[in-house]
PDB file of N, CA and C in Angstrom:
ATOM      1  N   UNK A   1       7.558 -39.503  -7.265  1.00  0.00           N
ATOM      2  CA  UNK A   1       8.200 -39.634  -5.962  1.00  0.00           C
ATOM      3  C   UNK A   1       9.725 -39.481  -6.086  1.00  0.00           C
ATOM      4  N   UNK A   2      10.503 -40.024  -7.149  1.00  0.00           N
ATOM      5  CA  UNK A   2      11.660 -39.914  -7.216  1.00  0.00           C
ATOM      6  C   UNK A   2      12.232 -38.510  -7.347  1.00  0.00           C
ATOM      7  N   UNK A   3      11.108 -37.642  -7.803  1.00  0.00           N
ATOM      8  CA  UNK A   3      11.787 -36.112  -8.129  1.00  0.00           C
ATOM      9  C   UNK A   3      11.645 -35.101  -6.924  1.00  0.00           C
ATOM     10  N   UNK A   4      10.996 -35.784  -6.392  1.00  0.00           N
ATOM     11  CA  UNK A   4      11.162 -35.072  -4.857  1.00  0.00           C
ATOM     12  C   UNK A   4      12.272 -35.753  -3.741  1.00  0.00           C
ATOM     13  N   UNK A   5      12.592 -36.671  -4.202  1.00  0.00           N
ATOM     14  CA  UNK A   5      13.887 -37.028  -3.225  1.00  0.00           C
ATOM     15  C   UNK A   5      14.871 -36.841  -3.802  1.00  0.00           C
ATOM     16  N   UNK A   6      15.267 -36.847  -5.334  1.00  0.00           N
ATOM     17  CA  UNK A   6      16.024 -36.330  -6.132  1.00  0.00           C
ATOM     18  C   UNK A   6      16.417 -34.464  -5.429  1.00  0.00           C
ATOM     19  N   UNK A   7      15.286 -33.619  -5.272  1.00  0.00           N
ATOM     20  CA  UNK A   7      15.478 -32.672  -4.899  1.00  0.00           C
ATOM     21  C   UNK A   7      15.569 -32.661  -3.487  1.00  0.00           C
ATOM     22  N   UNK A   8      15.059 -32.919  -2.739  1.00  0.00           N
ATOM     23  CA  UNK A   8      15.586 -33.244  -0.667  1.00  0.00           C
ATOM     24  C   UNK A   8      17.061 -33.740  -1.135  1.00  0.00           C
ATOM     25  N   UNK A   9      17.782 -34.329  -1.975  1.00  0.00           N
ATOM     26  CA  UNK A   9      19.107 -34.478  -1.679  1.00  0.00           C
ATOM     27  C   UNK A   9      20.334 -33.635  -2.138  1.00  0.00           C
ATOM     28  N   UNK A  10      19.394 -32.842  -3.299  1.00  0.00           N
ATOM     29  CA  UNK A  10      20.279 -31.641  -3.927  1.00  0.00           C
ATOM     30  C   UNK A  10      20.151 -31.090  -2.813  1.00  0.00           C
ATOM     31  N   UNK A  11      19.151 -30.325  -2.293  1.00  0.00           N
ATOM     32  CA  UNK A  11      19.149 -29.388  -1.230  1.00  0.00           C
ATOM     33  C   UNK A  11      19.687 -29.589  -0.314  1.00  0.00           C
ATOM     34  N   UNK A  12      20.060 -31.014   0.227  1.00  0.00           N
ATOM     35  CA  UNK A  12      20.972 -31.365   1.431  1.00  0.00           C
ATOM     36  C   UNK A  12      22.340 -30.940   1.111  1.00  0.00           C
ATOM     37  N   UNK A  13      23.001 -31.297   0.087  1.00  0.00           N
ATOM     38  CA  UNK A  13      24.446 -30.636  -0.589  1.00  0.00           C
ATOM     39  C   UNK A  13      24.044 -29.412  -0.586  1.00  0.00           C
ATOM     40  N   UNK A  14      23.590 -28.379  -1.156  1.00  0.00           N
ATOM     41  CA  UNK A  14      23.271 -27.424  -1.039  1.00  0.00           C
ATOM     42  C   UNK A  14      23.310 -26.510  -0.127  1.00  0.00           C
ATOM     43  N   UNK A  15      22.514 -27.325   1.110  1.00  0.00           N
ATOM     44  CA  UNK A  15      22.920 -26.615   2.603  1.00  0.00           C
ATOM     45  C   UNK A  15      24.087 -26.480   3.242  1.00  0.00           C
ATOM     46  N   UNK A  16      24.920 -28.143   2.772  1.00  0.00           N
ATOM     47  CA  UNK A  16      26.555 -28.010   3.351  1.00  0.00           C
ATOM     48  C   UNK A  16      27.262 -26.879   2.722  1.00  0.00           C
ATOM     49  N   UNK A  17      27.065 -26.745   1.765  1.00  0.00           N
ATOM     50  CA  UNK A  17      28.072 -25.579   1.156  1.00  0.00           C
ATOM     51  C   UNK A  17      27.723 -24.136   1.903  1.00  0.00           C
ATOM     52  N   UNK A  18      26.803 -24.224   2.299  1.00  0.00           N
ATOM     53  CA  UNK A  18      26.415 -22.997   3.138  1.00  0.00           C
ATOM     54  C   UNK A  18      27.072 -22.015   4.478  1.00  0.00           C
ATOM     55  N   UNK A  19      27.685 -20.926   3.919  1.00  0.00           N
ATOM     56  CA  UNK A  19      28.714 -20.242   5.137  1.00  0.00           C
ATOM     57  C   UNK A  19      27.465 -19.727   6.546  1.00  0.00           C
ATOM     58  N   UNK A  20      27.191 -20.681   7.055  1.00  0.00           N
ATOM     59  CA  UNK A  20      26.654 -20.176   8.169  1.00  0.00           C
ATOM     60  C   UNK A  20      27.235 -19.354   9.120  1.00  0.00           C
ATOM     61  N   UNK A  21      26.880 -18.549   9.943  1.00  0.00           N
ATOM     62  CA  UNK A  21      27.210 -17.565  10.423  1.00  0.00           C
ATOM     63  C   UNK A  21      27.265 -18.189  11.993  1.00  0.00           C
ATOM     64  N   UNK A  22      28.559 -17.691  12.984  1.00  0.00           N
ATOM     65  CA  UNK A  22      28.825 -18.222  13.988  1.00  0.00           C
ATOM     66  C   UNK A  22      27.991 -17.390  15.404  1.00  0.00           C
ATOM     67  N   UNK A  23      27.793 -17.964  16.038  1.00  0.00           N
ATOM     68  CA  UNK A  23      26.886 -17.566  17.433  1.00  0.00           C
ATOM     69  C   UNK A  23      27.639 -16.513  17.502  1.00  0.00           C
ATOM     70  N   UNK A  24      28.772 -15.776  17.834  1.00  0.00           N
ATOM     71  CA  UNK A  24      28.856 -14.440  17.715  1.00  0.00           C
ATOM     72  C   UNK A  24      28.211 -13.416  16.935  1.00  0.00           C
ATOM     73  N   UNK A  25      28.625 -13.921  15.949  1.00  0.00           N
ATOM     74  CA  UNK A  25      27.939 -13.288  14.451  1.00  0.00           C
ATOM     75  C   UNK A  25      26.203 -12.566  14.688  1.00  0.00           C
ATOM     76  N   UNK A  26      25.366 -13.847  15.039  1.00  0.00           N
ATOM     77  CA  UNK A  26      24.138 -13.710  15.014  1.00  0.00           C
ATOM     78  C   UNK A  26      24.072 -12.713  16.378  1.00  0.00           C
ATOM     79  N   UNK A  27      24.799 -13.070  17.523  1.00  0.00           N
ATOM     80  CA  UNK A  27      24.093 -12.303  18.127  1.00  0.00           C
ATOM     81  C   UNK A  27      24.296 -10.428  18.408  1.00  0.00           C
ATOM     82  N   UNK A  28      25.831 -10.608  17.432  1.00  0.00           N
ATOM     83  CA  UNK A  28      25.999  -8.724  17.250  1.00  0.00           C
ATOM     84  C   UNK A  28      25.357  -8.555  16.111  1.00  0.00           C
ATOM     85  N   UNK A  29      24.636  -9.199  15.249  1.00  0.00           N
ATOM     86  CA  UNK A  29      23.868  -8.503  14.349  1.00  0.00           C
ATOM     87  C   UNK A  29      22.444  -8.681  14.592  1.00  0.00           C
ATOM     88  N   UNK A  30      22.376  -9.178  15.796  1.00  0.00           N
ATOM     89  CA  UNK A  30      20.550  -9.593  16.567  1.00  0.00           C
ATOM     90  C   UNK A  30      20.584  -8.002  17.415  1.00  0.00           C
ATOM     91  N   UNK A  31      21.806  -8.017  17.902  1.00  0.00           N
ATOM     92  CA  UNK A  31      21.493  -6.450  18.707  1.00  0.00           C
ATOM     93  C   UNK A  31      21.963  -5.157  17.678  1.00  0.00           C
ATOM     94  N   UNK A  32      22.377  -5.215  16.805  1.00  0.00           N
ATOM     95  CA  UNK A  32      22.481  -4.332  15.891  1.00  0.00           C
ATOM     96  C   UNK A  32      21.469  -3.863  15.496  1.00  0.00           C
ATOM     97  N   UNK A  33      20.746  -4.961  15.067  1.00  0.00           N
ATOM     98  CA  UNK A  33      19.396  -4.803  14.662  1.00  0.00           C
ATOM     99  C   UNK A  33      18.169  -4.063  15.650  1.00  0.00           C
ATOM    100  N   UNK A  34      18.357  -4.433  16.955  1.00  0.00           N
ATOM    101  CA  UNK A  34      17.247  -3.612  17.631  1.00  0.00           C
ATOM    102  C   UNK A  34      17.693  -2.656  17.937  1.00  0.00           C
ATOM    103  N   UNK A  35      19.327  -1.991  17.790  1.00  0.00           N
ATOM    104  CA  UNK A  35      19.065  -1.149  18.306  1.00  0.00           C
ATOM    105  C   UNK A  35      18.923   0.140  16.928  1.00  0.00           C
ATOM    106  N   UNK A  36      19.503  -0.600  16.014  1.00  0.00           N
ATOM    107  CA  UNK A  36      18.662   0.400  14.775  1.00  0.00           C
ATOM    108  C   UNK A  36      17.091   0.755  14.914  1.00  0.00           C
ATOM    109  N   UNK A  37      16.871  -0.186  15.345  1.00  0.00           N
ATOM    110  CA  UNK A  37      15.049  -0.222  15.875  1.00  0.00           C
ATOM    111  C   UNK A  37      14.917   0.525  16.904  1.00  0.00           C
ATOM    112  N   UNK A  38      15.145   0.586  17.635  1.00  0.00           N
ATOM    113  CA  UNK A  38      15.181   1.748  18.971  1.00  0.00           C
ATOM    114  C   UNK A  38      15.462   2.840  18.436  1.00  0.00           C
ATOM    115  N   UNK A  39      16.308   2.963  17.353  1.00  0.00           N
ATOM    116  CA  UNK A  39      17.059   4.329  17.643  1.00  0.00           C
ATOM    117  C   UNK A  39      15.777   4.943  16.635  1.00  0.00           C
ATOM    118  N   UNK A  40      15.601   4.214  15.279  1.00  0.00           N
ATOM    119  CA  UNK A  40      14.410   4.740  14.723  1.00  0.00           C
ATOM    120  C   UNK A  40      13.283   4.469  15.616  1.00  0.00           C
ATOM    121  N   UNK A  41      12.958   4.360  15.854  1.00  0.00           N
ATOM    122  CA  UNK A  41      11.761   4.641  16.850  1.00  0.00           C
ATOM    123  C   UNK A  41      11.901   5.640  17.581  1.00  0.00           C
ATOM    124  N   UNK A  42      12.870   6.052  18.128  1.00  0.00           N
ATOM    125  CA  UNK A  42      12.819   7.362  19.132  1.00  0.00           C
ATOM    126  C   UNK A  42      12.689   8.194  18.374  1.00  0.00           C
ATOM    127  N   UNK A  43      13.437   8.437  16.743  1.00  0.00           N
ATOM    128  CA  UNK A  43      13.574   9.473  16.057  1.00  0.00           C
ATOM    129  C   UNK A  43      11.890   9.454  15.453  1.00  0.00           C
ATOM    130  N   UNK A  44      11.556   8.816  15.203  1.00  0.00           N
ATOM    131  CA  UNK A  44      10.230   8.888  14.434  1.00  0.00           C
ATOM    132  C   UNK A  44       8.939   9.016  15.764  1.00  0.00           C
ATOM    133  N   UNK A  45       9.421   9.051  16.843  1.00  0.00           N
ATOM    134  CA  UNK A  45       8.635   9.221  18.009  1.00  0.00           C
ATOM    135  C   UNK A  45       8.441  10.537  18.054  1.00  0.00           C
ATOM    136  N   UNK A  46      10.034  11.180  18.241  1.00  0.00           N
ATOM    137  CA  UNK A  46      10.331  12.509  18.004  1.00  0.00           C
ATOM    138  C   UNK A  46       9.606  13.607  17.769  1.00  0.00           C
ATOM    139  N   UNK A  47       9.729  13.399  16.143  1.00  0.00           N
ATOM    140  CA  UNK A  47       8.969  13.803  15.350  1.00  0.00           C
ATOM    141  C   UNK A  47       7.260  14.018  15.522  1.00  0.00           C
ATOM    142  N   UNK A  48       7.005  13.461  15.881  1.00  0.00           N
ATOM    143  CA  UNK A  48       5.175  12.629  16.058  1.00  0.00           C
ATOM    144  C   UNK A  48       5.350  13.233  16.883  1.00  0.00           C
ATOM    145  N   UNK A  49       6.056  14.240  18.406  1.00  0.00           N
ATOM    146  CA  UNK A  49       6.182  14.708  19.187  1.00  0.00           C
ATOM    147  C   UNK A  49       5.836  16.142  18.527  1.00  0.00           C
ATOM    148  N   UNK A  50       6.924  16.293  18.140  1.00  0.00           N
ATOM    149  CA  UNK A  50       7.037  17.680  17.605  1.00  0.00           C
ATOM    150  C   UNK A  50       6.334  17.607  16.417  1.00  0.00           C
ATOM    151  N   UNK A  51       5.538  16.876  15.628  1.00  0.00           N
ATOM    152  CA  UNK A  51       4.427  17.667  14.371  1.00  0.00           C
ATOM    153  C   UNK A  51       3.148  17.807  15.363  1.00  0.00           C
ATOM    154  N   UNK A  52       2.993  17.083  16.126  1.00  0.00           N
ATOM    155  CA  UNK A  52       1.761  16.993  16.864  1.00  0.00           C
ATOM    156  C   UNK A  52       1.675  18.055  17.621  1.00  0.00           C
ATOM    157  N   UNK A  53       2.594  19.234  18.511  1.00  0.00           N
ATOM    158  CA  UNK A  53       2.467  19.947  19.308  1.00  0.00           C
ATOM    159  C   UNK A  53       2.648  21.364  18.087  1.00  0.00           C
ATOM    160  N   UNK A  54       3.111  21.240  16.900  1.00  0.00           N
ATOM    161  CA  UNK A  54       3.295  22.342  16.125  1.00  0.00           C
ATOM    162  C   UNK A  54       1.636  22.511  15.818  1.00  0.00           C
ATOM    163  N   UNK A  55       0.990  21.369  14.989  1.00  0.00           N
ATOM    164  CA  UNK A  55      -0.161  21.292  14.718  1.00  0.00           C
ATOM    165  C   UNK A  55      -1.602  22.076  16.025  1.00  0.00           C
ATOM    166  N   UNK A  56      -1.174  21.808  17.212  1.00  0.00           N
ATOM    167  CA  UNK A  56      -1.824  21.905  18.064  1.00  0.00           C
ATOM    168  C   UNK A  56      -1.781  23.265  18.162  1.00  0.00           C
ATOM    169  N   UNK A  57      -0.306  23.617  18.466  1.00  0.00           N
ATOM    170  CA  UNK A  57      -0.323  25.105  18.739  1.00  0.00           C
ATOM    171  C   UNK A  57      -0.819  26.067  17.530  1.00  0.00           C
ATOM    172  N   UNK A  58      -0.863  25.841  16.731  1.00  0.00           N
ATOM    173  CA  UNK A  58      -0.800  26.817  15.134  1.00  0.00           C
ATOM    174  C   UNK A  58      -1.713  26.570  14.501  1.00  0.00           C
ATOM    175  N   UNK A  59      -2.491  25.175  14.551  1.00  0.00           N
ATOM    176  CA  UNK A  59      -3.651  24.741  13.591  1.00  0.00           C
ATOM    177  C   UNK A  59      -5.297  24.740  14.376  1.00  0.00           C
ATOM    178  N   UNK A  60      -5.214  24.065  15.520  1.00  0.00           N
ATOM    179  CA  UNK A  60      -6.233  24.327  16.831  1.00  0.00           C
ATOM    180  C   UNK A  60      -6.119  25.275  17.437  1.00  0.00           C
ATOM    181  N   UNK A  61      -5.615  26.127  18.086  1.00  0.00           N
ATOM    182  CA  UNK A  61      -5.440  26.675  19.126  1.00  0.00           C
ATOM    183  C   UNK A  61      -6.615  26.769  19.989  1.00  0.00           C
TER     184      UNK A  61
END
């Protein structure tokens, strides 16, 4: 029992030293993030657009 509260209290120091990141922070890198996600997604949509209609025209006809 002692080595688990031994460790819950390292980890409490541990956390203070921690540079958390400020509500600005999180939320331009929360929309950074989707819109890297959007943007790959359209591009890889794209694509899936255009292999799918190459395939169609040239491989089925």
């Amino acid at each position: 029992m002692k080595g688990i509260l031994t460790f819950l209290l390292e980890a409490k120091v541990e956390l203070s030293r921690v540079n958390w990141p400020t509500r600005k922070q999180i939320l331009r890198y929360t929309f950074l993030v989707i819109g890297i996600s959007l943007a790959v997604a359209l591009f890889l949509g794209g694509l899936d657009l255009l292999f799918s209609s190459l395939v169609e025209r040239f491989l089925i006809k």
